[in-house]
Protein backbone atom coordinates (compact mmCIF):
# COMPACT_ATOMS: atom_id res chain seq x y z
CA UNK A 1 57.66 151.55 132.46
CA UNK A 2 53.80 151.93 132.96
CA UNK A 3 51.90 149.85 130.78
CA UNK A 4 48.43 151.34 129.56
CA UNK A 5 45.50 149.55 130.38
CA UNK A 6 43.28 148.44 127.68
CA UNK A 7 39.30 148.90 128.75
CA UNK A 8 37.73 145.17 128.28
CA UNK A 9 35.36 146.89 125.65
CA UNK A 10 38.31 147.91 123.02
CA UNK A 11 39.69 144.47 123.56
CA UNK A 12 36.33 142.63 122.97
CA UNK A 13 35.59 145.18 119.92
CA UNK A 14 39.55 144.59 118.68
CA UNK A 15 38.66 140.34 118.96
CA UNK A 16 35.40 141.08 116.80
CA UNK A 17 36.65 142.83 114.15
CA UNK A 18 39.59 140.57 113.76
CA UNK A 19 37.47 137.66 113.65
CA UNK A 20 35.17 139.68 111.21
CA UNK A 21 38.69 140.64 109.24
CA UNK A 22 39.08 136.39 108.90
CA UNK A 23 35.34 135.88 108.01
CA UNK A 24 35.83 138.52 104.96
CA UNK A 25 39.46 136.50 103.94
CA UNK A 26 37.50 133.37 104.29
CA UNK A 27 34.66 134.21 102.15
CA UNK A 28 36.59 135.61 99.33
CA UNK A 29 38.83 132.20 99.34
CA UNK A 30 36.30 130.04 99.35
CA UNK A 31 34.40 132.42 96.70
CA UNK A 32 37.29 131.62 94.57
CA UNK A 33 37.81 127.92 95.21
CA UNK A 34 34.22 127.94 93.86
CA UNK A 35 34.73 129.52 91.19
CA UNK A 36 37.60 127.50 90.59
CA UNK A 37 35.59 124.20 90.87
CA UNK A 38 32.58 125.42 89.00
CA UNK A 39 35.09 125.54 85.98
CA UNK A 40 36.75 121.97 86.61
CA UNK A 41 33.31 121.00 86.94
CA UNK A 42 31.92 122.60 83.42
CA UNK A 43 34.79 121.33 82.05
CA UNK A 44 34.15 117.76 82.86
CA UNK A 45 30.68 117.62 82.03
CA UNK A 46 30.78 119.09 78.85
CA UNK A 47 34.08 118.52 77.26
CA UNK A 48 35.90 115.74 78.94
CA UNK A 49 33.31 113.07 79.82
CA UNK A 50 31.65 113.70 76.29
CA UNK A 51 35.26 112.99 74.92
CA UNK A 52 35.81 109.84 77.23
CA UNK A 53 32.35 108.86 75.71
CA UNK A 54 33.38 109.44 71.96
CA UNK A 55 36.58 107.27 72.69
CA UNK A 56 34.70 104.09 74.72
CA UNK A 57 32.71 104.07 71.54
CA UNK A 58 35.50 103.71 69.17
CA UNK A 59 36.75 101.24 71.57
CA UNK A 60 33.82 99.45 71.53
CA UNK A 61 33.48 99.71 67.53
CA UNK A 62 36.91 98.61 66.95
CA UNK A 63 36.47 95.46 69.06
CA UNK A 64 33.81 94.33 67.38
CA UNK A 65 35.48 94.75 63.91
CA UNK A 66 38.11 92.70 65.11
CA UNK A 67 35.21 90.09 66.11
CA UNK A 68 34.52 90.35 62.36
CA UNK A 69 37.65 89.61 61.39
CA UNK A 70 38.00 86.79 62.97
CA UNK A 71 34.78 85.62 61.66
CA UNK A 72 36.12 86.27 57.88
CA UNK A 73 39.27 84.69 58.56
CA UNK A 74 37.45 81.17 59.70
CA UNK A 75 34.51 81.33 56.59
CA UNK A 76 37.43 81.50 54.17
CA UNK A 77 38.89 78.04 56.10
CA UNK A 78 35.92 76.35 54.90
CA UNK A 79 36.40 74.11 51.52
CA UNK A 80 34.25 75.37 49.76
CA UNK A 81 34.45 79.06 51.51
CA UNK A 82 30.78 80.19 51.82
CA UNK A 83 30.74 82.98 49.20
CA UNK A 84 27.47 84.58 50.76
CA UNK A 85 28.07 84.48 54.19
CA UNK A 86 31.89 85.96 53.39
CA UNK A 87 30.28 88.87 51.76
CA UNK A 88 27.74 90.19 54.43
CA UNK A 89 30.46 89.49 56.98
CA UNK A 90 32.49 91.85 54.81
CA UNK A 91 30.43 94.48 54.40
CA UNK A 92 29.63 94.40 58.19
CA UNK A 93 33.80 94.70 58.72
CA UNK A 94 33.43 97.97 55.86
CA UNK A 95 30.15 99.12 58.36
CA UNK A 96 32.29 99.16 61.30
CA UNK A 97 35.33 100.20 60.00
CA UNK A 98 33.09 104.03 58.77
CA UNK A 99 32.09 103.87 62.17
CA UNK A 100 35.71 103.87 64.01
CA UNK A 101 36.85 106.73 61.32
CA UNK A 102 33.75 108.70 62.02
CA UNK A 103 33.85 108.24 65.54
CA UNK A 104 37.48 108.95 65.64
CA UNK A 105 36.73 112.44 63.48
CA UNK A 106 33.98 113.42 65.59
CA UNK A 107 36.06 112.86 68.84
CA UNK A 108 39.18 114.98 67.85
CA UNK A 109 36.45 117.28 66.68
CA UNK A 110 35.39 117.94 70.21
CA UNK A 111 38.73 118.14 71.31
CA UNK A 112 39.67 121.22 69.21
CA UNK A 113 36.64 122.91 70.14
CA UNK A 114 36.99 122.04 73.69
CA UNK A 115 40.78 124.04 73.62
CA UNK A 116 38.79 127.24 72.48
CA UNK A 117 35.39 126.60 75.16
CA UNK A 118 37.58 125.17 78.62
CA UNK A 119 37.50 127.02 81.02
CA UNK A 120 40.04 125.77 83.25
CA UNK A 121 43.64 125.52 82.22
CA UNK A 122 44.35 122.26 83.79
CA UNK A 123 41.59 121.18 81.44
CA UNK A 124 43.21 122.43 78.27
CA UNK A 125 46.65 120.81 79.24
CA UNK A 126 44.75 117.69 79.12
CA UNK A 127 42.92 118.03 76.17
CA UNK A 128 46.46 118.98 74.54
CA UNK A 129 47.82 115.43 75.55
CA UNK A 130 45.35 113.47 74.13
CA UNK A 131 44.70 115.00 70.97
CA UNK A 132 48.07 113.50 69.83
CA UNK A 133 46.85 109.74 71.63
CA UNK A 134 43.82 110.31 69.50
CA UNK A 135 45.64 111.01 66.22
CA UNK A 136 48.05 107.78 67.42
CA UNK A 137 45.21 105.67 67.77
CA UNK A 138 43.35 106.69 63.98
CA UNK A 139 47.04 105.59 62.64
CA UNK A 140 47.13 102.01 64.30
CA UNK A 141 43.66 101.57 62.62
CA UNK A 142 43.62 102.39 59.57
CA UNK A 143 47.09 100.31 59.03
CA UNK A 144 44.95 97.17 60.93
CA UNK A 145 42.08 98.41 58.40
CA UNK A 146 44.50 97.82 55.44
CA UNK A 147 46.36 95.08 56.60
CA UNK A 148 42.98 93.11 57.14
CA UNK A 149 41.90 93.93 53.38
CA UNK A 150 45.38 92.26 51.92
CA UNK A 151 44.78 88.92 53.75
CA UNK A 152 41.22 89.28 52.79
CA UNK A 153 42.48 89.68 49.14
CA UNK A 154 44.84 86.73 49.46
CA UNK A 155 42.37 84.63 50.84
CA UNK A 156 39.83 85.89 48.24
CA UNK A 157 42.51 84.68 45.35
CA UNK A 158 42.66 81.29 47.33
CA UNK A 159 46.08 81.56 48.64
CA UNK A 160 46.50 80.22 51.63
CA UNK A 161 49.63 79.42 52.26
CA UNK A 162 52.54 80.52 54.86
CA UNK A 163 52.52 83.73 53.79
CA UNK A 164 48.72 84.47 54.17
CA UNK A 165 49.53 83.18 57.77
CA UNK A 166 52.43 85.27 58.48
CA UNK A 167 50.11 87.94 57.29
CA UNK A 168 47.71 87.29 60.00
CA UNK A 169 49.94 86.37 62.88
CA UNK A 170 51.13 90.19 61.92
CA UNK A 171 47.48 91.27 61.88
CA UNK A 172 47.05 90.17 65.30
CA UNK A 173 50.10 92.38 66.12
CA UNK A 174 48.48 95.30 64.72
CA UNK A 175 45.04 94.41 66.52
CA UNK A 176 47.02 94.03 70.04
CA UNK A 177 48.66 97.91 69.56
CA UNK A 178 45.52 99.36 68.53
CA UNK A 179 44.25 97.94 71.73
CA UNK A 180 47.30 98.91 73.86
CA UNK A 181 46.91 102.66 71.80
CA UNK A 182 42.96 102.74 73.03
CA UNK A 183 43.45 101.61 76.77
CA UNK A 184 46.55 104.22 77.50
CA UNK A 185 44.18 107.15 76.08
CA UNK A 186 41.29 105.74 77.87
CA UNK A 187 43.35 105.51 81.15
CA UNK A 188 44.64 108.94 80.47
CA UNK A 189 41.30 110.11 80.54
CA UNK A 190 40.03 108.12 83.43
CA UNK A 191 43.70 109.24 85.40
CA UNK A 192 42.95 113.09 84.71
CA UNK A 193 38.88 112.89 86.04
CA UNK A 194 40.75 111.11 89.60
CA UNK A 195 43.59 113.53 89.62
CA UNK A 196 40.72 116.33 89.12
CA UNK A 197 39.01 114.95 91.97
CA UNK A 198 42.12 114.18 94.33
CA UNK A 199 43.23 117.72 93.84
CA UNK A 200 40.09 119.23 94.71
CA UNK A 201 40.22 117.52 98.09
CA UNK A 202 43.66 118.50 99.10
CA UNK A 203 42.84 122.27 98.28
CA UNK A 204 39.95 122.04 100.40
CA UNK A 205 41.63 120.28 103.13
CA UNK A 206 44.78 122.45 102.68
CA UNK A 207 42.14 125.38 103.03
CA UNK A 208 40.88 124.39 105.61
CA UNK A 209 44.28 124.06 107.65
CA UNK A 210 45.19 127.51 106.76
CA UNK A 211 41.77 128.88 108.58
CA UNK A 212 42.49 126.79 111.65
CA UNK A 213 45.81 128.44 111.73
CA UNK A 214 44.59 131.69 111.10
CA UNK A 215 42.07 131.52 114.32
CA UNK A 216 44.73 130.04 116.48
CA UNK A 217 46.89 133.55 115.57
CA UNK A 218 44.51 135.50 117.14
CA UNK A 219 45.31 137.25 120.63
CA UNK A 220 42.44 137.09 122.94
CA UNK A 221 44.51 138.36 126.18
């Protein structure tokens, strides 16, 4: 069998094009990786950190309601209960408690609109999970809103007996799951920005793999 021999110049002009064949396949991958990121990246700055914002606020708000609570519950333990000092305190607790509502309003707000803006579809997956955290979370605070106004009215009626303090160990109860409600939907939030991240590292690593392996494929003899 004779074998035909290849001139150096075909070979050397076969090598270049290949390698200019891999060049093209590795520009249009990375063109879409880009693309790709440039959405995650939208995404993040203007729907998903603004909503992680909106929520460490209402976090923030609702903590220092409960402060205020606290605050009402000892003024109403002093004989005689400092009428004045009740009142402001009370009115602060009202303040806050607009606050948390509106804060909560304006953050499933930006959810919604985020669904119809994202651009990525990992992004809108997320934003559908937390919506339902968010609506979870408005729940466990208004019934800690209300349940703090009947022990206010108890205590306002001067009862203070075991069932005022039943009232408030159940209060605390209520405070604790509104807390445990905030920090899963804040760490849902934080999780999905580090997942974002991770997975952006192992397609570029995995990327870059799959170009080594395409150069190594190539004949040079």
């Amino acid at each position: 069998m004779k074998f035909v021999r290849i001139p150096l110049g075909v070979k050397i002009f076969g090598i270049a094009l290949s390698l200019l064949g891999l060049l093209v396949l590795i520009a249009y991958s990375s063109h879409q990786q880009l693309r790709q990121v440039g959405r995650e990246v939208y995404d993040l700055a203007e729907h998903i950190l603004p909503i992680t914002n909106a929520v460490n606020e209402v976090a923030v708000t609702a903590l220092e309601q409960g402060v205020l609570v606290e605050r009402i519950l000892r003024l109403y333990e002093l004989d005689p209960p400092d009428k004045d000092a009740t009142q402001t305190e009370w009115e602060r607790f009202e303040a806050h408690n607009g606050r948390v509502e509106a804060e909560l309003s304006t953050s499933i707000v930006k959810i919604r609109t985020a669904l119809n803006a994202a651009l990525s579809a990992a992004s809108r997956d997320e934003l559908r999970k937390i919506e339902p955290m968010l609506e979870r979370v408005g729940r466990e605070h208004q019934d800690y809103h209300d349940h703090a106004l009947k022990i206010f009215a108890r205590l306002e009626q001067g009862e203070r007996g075991n069932t005022t303090r039943q009232l408030e160990g159940k209060l605390s109860d209520e405070a604790d799951q509104l807390n445990k409600e905030l920090n899963l939907l804040r760490a849902e939030l934080d999780g999905y920005m580090v997942r974002a991240a991770d997975n952006r590292r192992l397609s570029d690593m995995r990327t870059f793999l799959e170009h080594l392996l395409e150069i190594e494929r190539i004949d040079v003899r």
